[in-house]
Structures are given as C-alpha cells and as structure tokens.
C-alpha atoms as a PDB file:
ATOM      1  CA  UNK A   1     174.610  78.356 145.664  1.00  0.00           C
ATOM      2  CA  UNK A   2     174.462  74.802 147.284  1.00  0.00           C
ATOM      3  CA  UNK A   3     176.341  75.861 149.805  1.00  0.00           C
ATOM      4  CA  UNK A   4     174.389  78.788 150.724  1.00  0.00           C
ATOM      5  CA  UNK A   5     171.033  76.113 150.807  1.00  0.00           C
ATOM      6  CA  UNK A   6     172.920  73.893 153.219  1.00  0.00           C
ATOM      7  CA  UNK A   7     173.925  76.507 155.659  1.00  0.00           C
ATOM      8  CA  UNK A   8     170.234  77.593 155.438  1.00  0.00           C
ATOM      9  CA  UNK A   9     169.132  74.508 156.378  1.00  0.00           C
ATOM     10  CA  UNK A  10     171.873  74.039 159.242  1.00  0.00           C
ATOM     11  CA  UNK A  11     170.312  77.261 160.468  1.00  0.00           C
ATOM     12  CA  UNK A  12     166.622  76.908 160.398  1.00  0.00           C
ATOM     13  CA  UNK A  13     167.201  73.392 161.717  1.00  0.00           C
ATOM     14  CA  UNK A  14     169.278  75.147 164.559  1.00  0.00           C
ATOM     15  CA  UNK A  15     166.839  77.459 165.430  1.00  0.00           C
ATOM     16  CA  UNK A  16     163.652  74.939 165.264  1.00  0.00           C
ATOM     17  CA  UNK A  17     165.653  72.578 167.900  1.00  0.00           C
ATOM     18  CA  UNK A  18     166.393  75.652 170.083  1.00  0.00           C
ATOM     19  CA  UNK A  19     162.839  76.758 170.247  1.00  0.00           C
ATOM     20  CA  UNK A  20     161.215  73.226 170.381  1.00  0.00           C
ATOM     21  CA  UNK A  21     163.382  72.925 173.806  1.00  0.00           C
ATOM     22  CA  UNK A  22     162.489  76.036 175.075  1.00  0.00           C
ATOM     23  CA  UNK A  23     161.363  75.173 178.697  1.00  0.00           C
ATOM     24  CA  UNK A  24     159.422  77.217 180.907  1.00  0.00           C
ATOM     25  CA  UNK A  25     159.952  77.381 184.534  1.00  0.00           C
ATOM     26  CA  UNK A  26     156.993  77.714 186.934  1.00  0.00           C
ATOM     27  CA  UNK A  27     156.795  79.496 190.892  1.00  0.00           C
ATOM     28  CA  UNK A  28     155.483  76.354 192.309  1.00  0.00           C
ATOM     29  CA  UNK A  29     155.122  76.274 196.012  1.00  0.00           C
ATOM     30  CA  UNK A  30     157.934  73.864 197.668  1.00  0.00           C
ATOM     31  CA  UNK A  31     156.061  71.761 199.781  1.00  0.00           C
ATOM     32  CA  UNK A  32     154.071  69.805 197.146  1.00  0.00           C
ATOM     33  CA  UNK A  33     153.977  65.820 196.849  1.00  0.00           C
ATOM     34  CA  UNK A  34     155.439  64.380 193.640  1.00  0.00           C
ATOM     35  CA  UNK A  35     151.961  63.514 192.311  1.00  0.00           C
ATOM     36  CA  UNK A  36     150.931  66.883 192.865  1.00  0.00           C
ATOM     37  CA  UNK A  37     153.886  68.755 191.320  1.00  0.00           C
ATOM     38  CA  UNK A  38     153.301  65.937 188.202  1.00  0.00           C
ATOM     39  CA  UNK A  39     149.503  67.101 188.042  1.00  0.00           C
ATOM     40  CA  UNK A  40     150.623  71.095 188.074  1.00  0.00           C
ATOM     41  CA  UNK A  41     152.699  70.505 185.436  1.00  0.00           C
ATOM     42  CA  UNK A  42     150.769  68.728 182.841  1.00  0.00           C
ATOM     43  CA  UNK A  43     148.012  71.442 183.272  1.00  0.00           C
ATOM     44  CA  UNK A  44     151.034  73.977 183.083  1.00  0.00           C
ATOM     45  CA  UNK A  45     151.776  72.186 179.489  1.00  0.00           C
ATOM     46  CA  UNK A  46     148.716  72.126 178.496  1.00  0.00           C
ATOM     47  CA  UNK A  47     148.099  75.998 179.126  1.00  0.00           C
ATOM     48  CA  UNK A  48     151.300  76.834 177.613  1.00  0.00           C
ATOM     49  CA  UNK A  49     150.643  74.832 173.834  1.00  0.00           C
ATOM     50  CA  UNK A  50     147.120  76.709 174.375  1.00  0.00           C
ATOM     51  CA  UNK A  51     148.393  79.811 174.777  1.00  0.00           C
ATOM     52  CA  UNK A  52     150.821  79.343 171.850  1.00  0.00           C
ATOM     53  CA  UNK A  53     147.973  78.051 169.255  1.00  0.00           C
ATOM     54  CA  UNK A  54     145.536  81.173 170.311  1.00  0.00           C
ATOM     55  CA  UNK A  55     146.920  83.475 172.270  1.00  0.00           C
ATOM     56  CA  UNK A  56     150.567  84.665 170.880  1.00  0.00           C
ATOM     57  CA  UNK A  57     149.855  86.295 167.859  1.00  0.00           C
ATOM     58  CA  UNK A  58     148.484  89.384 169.404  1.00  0.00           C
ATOM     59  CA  UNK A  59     150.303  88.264 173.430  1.00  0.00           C
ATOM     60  CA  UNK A  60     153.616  87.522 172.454  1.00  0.00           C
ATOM     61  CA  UNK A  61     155.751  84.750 170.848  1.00  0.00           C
ATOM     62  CA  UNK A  62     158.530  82.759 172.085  1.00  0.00           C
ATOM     63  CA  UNK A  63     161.271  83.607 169.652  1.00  0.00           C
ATOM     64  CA  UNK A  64     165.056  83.134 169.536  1.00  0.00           C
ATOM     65  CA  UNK A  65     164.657  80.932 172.980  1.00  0.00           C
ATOM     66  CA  UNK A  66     163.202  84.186 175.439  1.00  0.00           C
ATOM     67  CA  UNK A  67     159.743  83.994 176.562  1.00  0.00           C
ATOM     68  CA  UNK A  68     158.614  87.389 174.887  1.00  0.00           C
ATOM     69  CA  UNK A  69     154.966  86.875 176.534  1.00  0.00           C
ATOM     70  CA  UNK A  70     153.865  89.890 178.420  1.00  0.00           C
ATOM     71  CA  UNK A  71     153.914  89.532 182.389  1.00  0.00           C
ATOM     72  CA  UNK A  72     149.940  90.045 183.211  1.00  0.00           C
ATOM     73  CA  UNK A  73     149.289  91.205 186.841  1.00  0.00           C
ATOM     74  CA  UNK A  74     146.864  88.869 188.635  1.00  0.00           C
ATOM     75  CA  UNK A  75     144.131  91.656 188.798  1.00  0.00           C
ATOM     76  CA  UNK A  76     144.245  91.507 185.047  1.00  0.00           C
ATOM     77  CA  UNK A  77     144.230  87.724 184.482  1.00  0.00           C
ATOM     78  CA  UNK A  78     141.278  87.965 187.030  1.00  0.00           C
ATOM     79  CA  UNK A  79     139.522  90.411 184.497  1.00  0.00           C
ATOM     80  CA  UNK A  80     140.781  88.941 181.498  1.00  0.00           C
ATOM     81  CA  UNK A  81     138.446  85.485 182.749  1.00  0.00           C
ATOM     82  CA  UNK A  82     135.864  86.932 183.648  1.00  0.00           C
ATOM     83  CA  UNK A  83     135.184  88.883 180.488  1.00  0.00           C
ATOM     84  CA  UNK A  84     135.804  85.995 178.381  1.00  0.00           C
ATOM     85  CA  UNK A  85     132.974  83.475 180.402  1.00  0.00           C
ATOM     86  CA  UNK A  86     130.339  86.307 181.113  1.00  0.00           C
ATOM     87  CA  UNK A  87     131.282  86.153 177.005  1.00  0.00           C
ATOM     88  CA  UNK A  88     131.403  90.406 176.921  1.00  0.00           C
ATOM     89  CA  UNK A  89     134.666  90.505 175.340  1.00  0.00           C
ATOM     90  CA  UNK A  90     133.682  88.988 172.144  1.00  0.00           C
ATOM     91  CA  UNK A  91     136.203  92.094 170.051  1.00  0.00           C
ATOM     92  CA  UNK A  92     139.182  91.422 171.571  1.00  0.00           C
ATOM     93  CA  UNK A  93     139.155  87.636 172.382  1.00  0.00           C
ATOM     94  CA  UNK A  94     137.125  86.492 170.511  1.00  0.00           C
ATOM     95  CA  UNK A  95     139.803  83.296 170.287  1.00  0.00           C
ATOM     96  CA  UNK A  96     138.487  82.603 174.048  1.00  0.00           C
ATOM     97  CA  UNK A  97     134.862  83.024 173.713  1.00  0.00           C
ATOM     98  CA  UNK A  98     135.729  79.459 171.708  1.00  0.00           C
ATOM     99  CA  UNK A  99     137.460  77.618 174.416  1.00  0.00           C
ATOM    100  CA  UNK A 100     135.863  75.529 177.248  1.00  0.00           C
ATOM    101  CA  UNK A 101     136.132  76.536 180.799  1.00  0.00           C
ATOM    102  CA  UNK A 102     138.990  74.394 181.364  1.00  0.00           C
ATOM    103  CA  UNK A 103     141.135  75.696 178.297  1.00  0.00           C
ATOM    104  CA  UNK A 104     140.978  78.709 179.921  1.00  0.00           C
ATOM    105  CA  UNK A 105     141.632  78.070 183.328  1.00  0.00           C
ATOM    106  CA  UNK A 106     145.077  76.048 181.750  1.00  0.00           C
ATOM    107  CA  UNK A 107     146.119  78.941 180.104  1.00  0.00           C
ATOM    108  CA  UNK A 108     145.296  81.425 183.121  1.00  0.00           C
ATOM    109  CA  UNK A 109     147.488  79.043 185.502  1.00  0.00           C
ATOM    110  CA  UNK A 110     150.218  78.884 182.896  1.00  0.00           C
ATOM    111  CA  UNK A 111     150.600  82.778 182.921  1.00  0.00           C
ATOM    112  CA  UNK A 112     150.071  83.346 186.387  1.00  0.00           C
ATOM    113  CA  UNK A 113     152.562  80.123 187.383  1.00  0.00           C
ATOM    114  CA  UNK A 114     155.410  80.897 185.061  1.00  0.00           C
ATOM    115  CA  UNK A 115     158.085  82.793 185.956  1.00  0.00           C
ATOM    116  CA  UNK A 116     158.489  85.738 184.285  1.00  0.00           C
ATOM    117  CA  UNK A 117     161.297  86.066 181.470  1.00  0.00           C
ATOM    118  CA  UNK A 118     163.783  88.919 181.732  1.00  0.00           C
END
C-alpha cells in the first residue's frame, strides 16, 4: 500500500512539472527589435494565464503537455470581441463581460499569435 502512495505521488508530481513547463510558441513576425519581441511576449503570457483562469473550461485545456485549445479563425476572434464589449453576449461569456478591455485584447492576441497545436 505505501508503495502504491509513493508511485502516486512520483506520478502526479511528474505530470504537474510536465504541464507547468508547457511552453507555447507564438507566429511572431521576424523583423522585430528585442524590446519589442520582450513586450509581445509578456502580453502573450499574460493572455495565455487569462485564458487558462476563464476561458478553458468550456475552450479547451492544456492536458498531458498538447495545447488542446481550439484553433479560432480570425473572423471569429473578431466576432468573439466585439460581442463581448458591445456586452450582447452576456449567455455564453458571460466570464468576459467581467474583464477589462485589456484582458481581453491579451487573450485575443494570445489565440490569434500562438501557433496552433497538432
């Protein structure tokens, strides 16, 4: 029996490290200073813990290290914003309806930046 708690353990602990380190890459044009690159990436960040804490449980989850989040088209990101800030979409998201402006612009730029996962 204390065996089977240890290898438990090993596992979870396994799988928490795994996903913790997940990291996302982003289509990021080439020519693009240091400083700028730096900027794009903490909003990237920021858009992608966002998306996690309000968006996941009905968008996707990352799980078992794949990005399992759905690959939106960038007519429906467009839609997606602006039925959340002319606040008409208060069913569905209503998660959004409670984020500022800039919340949602991070996590719009983190889906449409990201490269999608296979």
């Amino acid at each position: 029996m204390k065996k089977t708690g240890i290898a438990l353990s090993l596992i979870l602990a396994i799988c928490m490290i795994r996903c913790k380190t997940q990291k996302v890459e982003y289509n990021l044009p080439e020519p693009m200073s240091a400083e700028t690159r730096a900027a794009y990436m903490e909003r990237l960040d920021k858009g992608k813990i966002l998306y996690k804490e309000n968006c996941s449980a009905c968008h996707g989850i990352f799980t078992k290290g794949k990005d399992n989040i759905p690959n939106f088209t960038k007519e429906q990101l467009i839609n997606y914003r602006t039925a959340v800030l002319m606040a008409n979409d208060k069913k569905n998201h209503a998660v959004a309806t409670k984020m500022s402006p800039q919340q949602l612009d991070y996590i719009i730029s983190f889906l449409a930046l990201r490269k999608h996962g296979e």
